[in-house]
N, C-alpha and C. Protein backbone atom coordinates (compact mmCIF):
# COMPACT_ATOMS: atom_id res chain seq x y z
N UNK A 1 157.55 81.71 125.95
CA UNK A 1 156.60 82.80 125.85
C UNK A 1 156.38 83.13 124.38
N UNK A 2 155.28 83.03 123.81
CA UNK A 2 154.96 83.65 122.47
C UNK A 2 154.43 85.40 122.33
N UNK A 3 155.50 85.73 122.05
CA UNK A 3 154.80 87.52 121.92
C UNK A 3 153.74 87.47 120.92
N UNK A 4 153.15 88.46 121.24
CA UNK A 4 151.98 88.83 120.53
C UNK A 4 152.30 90.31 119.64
N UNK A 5 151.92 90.42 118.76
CA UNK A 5 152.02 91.91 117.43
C UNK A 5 151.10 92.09 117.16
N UNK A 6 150.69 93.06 117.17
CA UNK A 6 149.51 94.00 116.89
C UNK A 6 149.83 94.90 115.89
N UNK A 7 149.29 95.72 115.29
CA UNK A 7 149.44 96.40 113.69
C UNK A 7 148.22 96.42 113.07
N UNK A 8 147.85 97.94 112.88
CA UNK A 8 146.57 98.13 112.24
C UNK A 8 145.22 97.26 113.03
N UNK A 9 144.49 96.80 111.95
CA UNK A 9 143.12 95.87 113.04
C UNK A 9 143.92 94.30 112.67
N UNK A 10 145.04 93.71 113.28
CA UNK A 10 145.45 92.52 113.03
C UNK A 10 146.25 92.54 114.06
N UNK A 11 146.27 91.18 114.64
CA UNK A 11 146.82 90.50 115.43
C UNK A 11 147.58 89.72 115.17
N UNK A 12 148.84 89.35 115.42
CA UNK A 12 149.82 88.01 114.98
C UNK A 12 150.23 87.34 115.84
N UNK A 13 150.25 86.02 115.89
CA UNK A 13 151.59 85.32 117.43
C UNK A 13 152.28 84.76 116.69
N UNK A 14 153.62 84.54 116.97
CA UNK A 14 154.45 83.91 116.45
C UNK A 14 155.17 82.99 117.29
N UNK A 15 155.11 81.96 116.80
CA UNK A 15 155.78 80.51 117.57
C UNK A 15 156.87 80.17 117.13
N UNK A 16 158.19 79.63 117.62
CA UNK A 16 159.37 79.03 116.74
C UNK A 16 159.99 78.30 118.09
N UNK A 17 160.05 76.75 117.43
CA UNK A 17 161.30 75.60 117.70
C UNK A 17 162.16 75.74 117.06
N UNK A 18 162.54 74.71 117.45
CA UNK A 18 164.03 74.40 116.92
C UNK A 18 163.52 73.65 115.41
N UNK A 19 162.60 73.16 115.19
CA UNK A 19 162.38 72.44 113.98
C UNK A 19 161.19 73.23 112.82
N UNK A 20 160.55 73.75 113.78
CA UNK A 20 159.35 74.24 112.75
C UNK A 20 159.38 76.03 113.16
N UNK A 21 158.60 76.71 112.01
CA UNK A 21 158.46 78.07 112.71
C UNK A 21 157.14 78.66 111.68
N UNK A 22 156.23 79.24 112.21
CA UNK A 22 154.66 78.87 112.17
C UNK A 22 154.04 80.13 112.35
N UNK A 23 153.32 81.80 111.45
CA UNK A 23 152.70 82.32 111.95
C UNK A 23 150.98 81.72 111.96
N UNK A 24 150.68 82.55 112.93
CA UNK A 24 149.09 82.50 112.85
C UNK A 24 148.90 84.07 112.97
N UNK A 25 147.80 84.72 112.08
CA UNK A 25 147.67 85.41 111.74
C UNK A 25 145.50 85.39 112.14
N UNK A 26 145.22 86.80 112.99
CA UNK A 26 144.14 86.82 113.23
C UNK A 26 143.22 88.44 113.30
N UNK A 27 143.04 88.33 112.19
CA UNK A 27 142.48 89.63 111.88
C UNK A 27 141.37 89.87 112.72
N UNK A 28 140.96 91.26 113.32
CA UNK A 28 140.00 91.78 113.73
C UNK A 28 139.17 93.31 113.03
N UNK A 29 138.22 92.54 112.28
CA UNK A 29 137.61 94.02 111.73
C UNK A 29 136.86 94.30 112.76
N UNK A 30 136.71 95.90 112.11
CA UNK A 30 135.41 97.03 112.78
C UNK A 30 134.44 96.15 113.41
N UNK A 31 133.85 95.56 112.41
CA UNK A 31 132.05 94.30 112.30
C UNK A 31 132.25 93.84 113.66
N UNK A 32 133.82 93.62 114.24
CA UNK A 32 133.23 91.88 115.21
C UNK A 32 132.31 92.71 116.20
N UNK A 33 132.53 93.91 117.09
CA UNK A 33 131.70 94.66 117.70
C UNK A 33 130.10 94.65 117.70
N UNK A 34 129.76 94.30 116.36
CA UNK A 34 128.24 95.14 115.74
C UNK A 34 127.30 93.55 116.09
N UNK A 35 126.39 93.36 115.58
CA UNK A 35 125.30 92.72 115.61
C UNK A 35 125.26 92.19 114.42
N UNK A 36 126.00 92.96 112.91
CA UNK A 36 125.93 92.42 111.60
C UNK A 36 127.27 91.26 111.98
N UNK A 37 127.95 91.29 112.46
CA UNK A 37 129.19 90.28 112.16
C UNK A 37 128.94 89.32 112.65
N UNK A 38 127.48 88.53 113.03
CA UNK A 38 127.14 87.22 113.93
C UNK A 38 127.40 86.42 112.34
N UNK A 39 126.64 86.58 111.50
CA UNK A 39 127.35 85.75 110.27
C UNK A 39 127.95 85.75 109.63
N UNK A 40 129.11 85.92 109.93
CA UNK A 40 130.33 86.24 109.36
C UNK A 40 130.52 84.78 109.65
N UNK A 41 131.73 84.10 108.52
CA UNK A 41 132.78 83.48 109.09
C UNK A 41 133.69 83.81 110.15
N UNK A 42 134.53 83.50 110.90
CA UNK A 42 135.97 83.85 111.06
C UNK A 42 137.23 83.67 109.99
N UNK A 43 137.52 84.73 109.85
CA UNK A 43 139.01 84.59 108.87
C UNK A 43 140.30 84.26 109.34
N UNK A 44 140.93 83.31 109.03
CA UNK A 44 141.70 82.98 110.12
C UNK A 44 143.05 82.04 108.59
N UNK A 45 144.14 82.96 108.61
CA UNK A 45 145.36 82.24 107.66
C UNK A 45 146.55 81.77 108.72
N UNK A 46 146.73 80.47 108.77
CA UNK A 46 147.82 80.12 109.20
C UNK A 46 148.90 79.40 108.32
N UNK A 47 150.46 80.23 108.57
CA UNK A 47 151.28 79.90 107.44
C UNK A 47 152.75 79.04 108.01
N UNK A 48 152.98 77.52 107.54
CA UNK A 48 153.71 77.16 108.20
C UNK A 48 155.11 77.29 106.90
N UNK A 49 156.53 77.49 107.62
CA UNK A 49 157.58 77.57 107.09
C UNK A 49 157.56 78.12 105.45
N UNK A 50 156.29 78.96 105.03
CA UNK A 50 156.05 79.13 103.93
C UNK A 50 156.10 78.25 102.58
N UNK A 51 155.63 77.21 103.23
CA UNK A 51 155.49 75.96 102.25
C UNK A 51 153.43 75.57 102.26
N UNK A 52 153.40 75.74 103.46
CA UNK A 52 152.03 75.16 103.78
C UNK A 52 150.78 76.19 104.63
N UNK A 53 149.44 76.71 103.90
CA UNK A 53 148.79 77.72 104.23
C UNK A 53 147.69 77.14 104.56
N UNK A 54 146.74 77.28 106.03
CA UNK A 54 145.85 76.61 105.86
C UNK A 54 144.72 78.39 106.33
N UNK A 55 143.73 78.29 105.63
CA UNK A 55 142.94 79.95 105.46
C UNK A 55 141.25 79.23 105.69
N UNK A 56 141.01 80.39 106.91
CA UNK A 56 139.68 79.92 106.91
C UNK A 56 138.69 81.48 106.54
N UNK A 57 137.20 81.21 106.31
CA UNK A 57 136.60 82.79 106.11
C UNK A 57 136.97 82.49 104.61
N UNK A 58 136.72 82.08 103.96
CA UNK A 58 136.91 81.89 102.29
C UNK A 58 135.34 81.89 101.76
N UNK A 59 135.09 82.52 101.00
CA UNK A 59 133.85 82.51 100.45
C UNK A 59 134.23 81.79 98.76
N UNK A 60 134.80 81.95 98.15
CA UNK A 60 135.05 81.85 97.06
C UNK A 60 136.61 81.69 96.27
N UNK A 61 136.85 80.89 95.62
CA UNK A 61 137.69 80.50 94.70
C UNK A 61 137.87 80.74 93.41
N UNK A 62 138.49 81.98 92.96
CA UNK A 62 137.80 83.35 92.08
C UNK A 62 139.15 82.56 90.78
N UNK A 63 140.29 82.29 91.20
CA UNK A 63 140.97 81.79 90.07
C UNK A 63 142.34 81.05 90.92
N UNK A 64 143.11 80.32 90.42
CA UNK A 64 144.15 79.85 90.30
C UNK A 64 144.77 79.24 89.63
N UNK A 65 146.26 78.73 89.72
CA UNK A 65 147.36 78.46 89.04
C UNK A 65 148.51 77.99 89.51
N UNK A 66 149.58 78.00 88.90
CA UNK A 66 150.80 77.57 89.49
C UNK A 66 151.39 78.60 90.58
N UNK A 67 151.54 79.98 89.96
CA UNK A 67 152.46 80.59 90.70
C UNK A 67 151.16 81.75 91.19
N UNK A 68 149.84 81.70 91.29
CA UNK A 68 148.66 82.73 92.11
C UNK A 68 147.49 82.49 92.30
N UNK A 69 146.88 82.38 93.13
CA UNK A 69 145.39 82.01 93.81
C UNK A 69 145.16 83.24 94.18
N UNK A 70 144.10 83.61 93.94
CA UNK A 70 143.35 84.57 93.97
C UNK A 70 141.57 84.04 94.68
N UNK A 71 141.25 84.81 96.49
CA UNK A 71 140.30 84.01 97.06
C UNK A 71 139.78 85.11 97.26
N UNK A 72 138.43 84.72 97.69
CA UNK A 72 137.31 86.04 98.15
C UNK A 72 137.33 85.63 99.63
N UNK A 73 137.50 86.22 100.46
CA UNK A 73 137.59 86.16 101.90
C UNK A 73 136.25 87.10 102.73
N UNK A 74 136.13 86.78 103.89
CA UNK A 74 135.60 87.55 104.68
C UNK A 74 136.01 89.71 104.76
N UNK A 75 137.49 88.89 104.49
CA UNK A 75 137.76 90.42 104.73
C UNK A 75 138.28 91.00 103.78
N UNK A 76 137.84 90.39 102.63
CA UNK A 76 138.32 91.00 101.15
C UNK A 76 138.89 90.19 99.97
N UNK A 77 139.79 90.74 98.86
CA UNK A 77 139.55 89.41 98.34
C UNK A 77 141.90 89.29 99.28
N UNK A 78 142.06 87.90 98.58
CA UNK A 78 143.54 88.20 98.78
C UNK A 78 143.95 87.53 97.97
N UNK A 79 145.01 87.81 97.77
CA UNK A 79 145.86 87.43 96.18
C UNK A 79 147.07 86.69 97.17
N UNK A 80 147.28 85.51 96.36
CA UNK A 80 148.52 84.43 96.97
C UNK A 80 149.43 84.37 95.91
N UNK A 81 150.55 85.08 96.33
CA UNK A 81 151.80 84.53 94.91
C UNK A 81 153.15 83.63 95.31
N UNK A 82 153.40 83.01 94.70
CA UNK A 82 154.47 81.99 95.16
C UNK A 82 155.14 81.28 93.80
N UNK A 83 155.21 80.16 93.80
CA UNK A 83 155.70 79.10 92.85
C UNK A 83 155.40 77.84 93.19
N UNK A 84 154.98 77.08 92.48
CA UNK A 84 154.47 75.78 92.49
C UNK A 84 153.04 75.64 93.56
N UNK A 85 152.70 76.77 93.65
CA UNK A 85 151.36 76.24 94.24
C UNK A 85 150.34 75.68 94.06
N UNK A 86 149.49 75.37 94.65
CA UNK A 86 148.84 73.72 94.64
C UNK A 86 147.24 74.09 96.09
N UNK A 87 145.92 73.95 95.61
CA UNK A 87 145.20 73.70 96.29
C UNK A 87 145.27 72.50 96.85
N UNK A 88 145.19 72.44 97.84
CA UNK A 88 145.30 70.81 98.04
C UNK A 88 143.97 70.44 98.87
N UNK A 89 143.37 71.38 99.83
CA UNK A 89 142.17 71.09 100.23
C UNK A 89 141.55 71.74 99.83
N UNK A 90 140.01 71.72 99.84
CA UNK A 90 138.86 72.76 99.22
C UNK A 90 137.28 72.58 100.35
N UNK A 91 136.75 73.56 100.88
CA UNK A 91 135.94 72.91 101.44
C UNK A 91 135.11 74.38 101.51
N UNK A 92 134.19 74.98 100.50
CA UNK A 92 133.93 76.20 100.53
C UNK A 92 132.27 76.07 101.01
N UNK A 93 131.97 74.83 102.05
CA UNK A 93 130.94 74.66 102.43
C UNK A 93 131.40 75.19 104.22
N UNK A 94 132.79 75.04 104.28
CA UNK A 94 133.25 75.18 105.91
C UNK A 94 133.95 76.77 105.29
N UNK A 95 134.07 77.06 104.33
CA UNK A 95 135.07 78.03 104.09
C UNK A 95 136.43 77.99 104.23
N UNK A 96 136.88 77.26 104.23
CA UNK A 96 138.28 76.64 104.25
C UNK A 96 139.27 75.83 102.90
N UNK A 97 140.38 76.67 102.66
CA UNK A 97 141.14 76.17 101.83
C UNK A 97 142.55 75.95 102.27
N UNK A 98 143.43 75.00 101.69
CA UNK A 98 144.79 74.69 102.17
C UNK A 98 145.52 74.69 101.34
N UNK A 99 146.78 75.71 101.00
CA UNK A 99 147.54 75.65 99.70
C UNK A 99 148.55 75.23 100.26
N UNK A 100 149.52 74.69 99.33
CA UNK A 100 151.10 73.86 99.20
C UNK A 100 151.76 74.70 98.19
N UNK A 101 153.08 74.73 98.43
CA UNK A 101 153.84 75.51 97.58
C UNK A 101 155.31 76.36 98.01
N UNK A 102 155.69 77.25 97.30
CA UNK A 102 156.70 77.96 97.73
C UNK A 102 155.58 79.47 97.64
N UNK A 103 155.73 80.08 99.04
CA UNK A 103 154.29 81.13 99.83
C UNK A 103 155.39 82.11 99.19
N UNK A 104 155.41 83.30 98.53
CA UNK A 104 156.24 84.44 98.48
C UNK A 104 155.27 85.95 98.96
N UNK A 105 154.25 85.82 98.83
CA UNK A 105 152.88 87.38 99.57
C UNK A 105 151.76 86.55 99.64
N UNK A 106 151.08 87.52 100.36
CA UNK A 106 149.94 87.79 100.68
C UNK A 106 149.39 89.01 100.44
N UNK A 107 148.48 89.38 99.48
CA UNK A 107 148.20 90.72 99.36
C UNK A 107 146.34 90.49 99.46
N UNK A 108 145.93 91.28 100.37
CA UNK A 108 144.54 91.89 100.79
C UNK A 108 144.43 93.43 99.81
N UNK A 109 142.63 93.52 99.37
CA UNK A 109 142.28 94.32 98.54
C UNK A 109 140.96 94.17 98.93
N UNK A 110 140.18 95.49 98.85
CA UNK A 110 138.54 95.28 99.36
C UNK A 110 137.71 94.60 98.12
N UNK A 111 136.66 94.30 98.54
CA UNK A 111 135.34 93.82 97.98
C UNK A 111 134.30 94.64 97.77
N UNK A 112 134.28 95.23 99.35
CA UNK A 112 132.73 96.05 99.20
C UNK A 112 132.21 96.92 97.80
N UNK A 113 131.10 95.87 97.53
CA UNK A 113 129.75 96.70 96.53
C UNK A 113 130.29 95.91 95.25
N UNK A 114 131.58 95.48 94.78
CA UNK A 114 131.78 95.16 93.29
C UNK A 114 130.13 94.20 92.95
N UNK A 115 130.06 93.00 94.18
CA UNK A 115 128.77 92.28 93.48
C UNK A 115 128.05 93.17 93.37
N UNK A 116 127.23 94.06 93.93
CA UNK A 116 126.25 94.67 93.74
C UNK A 116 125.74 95.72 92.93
N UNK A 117 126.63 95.82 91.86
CA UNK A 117 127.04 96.48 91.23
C UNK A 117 127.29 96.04 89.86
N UNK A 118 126.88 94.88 89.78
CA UNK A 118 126.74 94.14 88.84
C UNK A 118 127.96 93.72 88.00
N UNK A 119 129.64 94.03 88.41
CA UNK A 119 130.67 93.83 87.71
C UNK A 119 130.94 92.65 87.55
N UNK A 120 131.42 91.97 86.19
CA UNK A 120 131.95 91.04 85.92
C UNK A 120 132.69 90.20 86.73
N UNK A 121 133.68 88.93 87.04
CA UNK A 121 134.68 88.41 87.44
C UNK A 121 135.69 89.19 86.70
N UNK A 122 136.06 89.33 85.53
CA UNK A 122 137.12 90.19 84.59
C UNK A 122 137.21 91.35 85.26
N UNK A 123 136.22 92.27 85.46
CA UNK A 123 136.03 93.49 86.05
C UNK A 123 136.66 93.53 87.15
N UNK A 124 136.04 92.80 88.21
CA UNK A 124 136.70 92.85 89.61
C UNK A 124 138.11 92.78 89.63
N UNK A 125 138.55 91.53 88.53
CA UNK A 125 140.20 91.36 88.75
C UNK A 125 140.67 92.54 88.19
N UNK A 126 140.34 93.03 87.45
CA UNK A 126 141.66 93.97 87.02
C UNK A 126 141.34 95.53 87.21
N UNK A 127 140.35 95.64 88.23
CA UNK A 127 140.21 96.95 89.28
C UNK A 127 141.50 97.67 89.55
């Protein structure tokens, strides 16, 4: 049986063998309800043994490095910190990216209005 967790507008299941152990992580905003969220991506991060992240709902690839990736998502931007991380796939035509590494957070932060508003990339990051 895989339980299910709920918390805030997010959903989690969690799976574990004996060999691997794997969240999937499935956010639900306000939008999916409305008529505006038909073009949306789906955002969708799945994180295996915290070595391997595969994230869908990616709009953008705002910066990275060894130890932080920093992505623009559907549902905001999110900041990845770890060590030795590594894009390894890129596909910001499907919205999908796949990092490698040692995973240590995940941190979510909003978006709404910075583009429109004419702020820099510099600007946005250090909001």
């Amino acid at each position: 049986i895989s339980p299910v967790f709920a918390f805030g507008t997010a959903k989690a299941t969690h799976r574990a063998s004996a060999m691997e152990l794997d969240w999937v992580i499935f956010p639900m905003p306000k939008e999916a309800v409305t008529a505006n969220s038909a073009n949306r991506k789906p955002h969708k991060l799945m994180l295996t043994n915290r070595r391997t992240c595969s994230i869908s709902g990616v709009n953008d690839v705002l910066s990275f490095d060894v130890n932080e990736i920093l992505l623009e998502t559907e549902q905001g931007m999110l900041m990845i910190k770890g060590t030795e991380l590594h894009v390894s796939r890129l596909s910001l035509d499907k919205g999908e990216v796949d990092v490698d590494g040692r995973i240590d957070s995940f941190t979510y932060s909003e978006t709404a209005g910075y583009g429109a508003r004419g702020e820099s990339l510099l600007a946005r990051l250090f909001k």
